[in-house]
C-alpha atoms as a PDB file:
ATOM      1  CA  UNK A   1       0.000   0.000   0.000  1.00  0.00           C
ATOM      2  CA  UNK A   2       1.581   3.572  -0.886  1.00  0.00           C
ATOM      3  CA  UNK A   3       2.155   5.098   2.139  1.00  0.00           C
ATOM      4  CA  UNK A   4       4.387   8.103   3.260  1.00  0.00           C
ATOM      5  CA  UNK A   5       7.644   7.150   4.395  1.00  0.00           C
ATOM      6  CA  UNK A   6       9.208   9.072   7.555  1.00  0.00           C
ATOM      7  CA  UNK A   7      12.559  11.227   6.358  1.00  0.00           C
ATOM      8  CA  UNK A   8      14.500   8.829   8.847  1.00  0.00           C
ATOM      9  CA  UNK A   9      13.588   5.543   7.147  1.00  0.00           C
ATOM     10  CA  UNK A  10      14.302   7.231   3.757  1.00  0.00           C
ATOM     11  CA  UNK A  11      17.733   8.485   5.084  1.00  0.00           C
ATOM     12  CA  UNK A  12      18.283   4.174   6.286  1.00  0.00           C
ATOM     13  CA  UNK A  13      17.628   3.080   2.523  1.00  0.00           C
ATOM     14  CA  UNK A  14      20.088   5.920   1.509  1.00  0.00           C
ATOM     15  CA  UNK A  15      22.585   4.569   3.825  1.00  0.00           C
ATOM     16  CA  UNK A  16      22.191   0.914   2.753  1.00  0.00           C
ATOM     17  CA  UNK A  17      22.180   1.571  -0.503  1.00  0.00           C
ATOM     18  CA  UNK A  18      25.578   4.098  -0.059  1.00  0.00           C
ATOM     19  CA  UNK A  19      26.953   0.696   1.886  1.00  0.00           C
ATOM     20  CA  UNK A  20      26.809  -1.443  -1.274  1.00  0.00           C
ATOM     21  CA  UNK A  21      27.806   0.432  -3.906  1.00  0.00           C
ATOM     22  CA  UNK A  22      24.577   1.993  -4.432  1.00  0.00           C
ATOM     23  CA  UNK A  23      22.669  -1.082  -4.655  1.00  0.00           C
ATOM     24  CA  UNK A  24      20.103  -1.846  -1.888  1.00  0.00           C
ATOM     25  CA  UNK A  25      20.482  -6.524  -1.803  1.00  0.00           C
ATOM     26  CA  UNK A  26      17.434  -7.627  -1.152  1.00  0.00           C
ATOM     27  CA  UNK A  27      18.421 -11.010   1.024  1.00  0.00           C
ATOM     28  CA  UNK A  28      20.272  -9.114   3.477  1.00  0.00           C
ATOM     29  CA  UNK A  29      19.194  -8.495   6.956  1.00  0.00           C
ATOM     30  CA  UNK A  30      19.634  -4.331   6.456  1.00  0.00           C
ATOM     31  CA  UNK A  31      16.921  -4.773   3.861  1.00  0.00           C
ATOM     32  CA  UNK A  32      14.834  -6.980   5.806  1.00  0.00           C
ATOM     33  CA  UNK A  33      14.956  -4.772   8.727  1.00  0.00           C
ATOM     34  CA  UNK A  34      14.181  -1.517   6.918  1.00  0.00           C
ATOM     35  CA  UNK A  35      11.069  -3.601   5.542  1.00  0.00           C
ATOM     36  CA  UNK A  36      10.300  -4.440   9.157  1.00  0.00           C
ATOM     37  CA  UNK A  37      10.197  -0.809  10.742  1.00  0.00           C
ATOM     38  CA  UNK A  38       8.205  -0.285   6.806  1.00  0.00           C
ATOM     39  CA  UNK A  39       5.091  -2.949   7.476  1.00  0.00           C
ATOM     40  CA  UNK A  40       5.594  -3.759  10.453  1.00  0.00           C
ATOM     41  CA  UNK A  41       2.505  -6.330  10.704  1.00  0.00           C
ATOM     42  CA  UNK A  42       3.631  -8.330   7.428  1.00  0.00           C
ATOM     43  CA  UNK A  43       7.428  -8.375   8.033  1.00  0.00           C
ATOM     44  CA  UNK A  44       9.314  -9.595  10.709  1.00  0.00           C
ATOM     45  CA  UNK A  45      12.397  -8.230  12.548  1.00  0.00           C
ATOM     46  CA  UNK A  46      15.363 -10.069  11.364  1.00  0.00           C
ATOM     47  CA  UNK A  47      17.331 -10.841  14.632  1.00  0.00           C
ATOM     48  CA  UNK A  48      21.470 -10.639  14.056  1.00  0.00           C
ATOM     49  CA  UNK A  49      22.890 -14.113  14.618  1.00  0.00           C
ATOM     50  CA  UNK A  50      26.909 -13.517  16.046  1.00  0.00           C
ATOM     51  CA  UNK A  51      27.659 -16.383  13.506  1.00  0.00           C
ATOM     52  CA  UNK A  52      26.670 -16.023   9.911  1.00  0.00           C
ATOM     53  CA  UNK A  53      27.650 -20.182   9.432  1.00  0.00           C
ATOM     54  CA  UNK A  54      24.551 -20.914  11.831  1.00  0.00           C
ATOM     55  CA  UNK A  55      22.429 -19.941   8.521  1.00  0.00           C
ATOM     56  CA  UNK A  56      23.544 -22.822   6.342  1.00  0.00           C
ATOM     57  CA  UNK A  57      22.332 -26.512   7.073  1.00  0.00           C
ATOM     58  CA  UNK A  58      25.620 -28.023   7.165  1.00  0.00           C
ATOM     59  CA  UNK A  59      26.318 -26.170  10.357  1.00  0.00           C
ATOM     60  CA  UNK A  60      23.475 -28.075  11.734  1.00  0.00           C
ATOM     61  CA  UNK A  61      23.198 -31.235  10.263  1.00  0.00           C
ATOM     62  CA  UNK A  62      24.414 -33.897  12.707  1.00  0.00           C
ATOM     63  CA  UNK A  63      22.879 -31.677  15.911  1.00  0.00           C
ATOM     64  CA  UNK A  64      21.025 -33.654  17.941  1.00  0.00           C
ATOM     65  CA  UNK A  65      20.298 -30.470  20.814  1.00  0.00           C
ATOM     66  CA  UNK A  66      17.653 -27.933  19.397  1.00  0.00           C
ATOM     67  CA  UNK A  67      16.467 -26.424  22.226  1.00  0.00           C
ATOM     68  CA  UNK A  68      18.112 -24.273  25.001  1.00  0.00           C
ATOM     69  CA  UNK A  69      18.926 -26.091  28.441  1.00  0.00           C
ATOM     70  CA  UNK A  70      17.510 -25.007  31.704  1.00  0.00           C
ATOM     71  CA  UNK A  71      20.259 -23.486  32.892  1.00  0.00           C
ATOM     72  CA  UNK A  72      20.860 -21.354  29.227  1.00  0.00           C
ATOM     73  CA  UNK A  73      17.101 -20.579  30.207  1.00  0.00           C
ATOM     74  CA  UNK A  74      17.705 -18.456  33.185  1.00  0.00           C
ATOM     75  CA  UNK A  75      21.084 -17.113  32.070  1.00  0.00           C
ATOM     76  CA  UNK A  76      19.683 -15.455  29.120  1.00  0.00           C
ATOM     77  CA  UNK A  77      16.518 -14.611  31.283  1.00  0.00           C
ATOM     78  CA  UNK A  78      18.952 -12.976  33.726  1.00  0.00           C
ATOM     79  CA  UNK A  79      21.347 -11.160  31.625  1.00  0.00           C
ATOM     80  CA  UNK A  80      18.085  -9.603  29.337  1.00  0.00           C
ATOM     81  CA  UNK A  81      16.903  -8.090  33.248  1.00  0.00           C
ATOM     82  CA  UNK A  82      19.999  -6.203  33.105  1.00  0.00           C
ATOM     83  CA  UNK A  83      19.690  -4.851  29.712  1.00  0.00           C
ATOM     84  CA  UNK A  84      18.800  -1.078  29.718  1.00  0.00           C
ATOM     85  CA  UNK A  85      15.461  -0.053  28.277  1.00  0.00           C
ATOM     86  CA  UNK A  86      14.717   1.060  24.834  1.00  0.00           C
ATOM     87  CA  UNK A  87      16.814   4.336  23.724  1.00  0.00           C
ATOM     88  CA  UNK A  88      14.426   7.524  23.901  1.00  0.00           C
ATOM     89  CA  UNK A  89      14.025  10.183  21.916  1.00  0.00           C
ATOM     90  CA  UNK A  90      13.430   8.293  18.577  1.00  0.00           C
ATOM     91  CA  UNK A  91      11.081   6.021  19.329  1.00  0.00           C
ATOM     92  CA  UNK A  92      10.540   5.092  15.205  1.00  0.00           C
ATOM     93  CA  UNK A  93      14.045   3.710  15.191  1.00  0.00           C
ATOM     94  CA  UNK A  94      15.010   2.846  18.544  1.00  0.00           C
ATOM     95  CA  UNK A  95      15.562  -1.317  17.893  1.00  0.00           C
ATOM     96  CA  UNK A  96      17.279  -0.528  14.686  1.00  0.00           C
ATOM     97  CA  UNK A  97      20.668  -2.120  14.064  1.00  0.00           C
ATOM     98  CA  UNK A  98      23.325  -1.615  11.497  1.00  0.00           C
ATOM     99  CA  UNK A  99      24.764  -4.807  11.972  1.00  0.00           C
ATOM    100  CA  UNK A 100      24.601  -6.520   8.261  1.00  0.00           C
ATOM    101  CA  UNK A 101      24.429 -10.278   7.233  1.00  0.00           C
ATOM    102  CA  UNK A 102      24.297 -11.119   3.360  1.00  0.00           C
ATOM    103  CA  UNK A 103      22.355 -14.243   3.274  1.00  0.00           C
ATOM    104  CA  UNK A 104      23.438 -15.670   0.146  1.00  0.00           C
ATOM    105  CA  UNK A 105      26.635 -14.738  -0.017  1.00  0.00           C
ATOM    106  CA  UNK A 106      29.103 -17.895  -0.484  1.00  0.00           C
ATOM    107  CA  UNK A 107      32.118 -17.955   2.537  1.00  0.00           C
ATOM    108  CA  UNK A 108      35.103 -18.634   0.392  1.00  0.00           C
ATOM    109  CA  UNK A 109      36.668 -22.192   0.717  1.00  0.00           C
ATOM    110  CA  UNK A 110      39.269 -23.175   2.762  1.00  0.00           C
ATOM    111  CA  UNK A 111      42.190 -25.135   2.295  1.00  0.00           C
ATOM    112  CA  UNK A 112      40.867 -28.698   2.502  1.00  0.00           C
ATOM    113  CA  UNK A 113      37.771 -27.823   1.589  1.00  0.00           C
ATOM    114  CA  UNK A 114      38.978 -27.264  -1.769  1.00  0.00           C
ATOM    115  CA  UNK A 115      41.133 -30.320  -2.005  1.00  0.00           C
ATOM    116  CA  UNK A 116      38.103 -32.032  -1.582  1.00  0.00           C
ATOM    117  CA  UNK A 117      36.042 -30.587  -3.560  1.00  0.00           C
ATOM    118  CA  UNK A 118      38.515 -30.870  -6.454  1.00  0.00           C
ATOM    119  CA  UNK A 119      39.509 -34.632  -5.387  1.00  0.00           C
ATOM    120  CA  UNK A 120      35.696 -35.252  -5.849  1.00  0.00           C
ATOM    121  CA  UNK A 121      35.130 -33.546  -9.089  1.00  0.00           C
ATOM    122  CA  UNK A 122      38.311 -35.279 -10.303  1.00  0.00           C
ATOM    123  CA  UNK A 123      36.890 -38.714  -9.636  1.00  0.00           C
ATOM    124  CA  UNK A 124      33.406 -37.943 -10.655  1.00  0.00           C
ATOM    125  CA  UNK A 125      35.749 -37.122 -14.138  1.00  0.00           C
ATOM    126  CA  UNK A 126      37.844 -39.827 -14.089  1.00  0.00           C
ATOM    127  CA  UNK A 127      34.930 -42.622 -13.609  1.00  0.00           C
ATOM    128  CA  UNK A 128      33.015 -40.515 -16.579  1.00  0.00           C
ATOM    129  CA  UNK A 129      35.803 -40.770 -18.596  1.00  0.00           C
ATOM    130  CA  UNK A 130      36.799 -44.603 -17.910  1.00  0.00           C
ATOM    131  CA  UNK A 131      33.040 -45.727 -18.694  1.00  0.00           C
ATOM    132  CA  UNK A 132      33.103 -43.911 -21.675  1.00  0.00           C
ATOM    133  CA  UNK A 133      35.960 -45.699 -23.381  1.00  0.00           C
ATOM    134  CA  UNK A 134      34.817 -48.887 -22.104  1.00  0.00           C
ATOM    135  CA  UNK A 135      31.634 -48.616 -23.791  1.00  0.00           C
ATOM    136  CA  UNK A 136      33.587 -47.747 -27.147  1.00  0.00           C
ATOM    137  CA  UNK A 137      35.795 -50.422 -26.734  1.00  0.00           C
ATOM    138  CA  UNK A 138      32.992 -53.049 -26.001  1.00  0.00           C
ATOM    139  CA  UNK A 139      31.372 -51.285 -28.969  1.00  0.00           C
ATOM    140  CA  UNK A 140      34.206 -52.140 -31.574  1.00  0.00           C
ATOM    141  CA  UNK A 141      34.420 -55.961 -30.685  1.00  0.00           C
ATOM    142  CA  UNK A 142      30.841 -56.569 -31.524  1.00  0.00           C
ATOM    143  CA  UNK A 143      30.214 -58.735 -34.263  1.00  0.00           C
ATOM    144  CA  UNK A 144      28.711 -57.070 -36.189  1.00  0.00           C
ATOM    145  CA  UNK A 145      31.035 -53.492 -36.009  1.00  0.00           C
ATOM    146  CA  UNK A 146      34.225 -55.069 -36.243  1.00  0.00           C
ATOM    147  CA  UNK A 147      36.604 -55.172 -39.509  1.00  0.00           C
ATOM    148  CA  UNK A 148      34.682 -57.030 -41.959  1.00  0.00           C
ATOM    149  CA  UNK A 149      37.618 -58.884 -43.217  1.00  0.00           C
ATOM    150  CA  UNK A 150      38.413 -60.639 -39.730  1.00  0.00           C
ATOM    151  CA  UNK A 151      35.022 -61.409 -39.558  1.00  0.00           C
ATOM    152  CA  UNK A 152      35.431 -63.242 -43.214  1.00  0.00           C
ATOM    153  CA  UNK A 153      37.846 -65.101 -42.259  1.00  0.00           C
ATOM    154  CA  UNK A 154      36.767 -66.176 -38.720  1.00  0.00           C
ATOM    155  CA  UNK A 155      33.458 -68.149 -40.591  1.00  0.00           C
ATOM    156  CA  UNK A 156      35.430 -69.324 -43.825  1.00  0.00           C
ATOM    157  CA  UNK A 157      35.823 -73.196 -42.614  1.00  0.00           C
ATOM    158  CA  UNK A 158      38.627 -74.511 -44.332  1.00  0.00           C
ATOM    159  CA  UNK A 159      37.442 -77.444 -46.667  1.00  0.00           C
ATOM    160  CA  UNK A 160      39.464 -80.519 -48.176  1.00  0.00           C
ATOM    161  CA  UNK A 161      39.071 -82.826 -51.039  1.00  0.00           C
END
């Protein structure tokens, strides 16, 4: 729905924007918030995680633990008690956070990450490769592809008077 924007949340998609180059990405968490504090019903706040890796699957395939223990209960419940309230004065903008994570963006591979990757690739190649001539070679025995004039003289029976 058209709607008129506060100067302060115009000034935030400036400064996004001005942050990459001039182009506002659309699956990062700047965006998402900014859409948050924009329809605030229909989108939610996108909480900052301290480790970006704890948005890909790998880092959680194998976990057995998904929720919090009793103990992690009350600490956090604790240490949020002692949190200061809400920043005055703006109240519009007073969660916002410039912290940004780009959701798609690909960590770069590490060492042995790569060797494995390449070590897989290369046998995925090499297997590939080694069917592929065995099928041409199994190809060129048959009967009925080979050199005609072997195949003459494997069914000319020898005959004596």
């Amino acid at each position: 729905a058209p709607r008129d924007l506060p100067e302060t949340l115009v000034d935030k998609l400036w400064a996004i924007a001005d942050r990459h180059s001039g182009k506002v990405p659309l699956h990062a968490r700047l965006f998402a918030q900014w859409m948050h504090f924009v329809f605030p019903s229909e989108c939610p706040y996108p909480h900052a995680v301290e480790d970006p890796a704890v948005l890909r699957p790998s880092h959680w395939s194998g976990q057995r633990q998904a929720t919090a223990t009793e103990e992690e209960r009350t600490r956090y419940i604790s240490e949020s008690a002692l949190q200061p309230e809400a920043a005055l004065g703006e109240p519009l903008l007073s969660q916002w956070d410039d912290l940004e994570v780009l959701l798609l963006e690909d960590l770069p591979l590490r060492g042995h990450k790569l060797f494995w990757l390449l070590l897989r690739h290369g046998a995925m190649a090499f297997a590939f490769v080694s069917t592929l001539l065995g099928g041409l070679r199994a190809l060129v025995r048959l009967p009925c592809c080979g050199n005609r004039a072997q195949k003459e003289k494997r069914l000319v029976l020898p005959v004596s008077f």
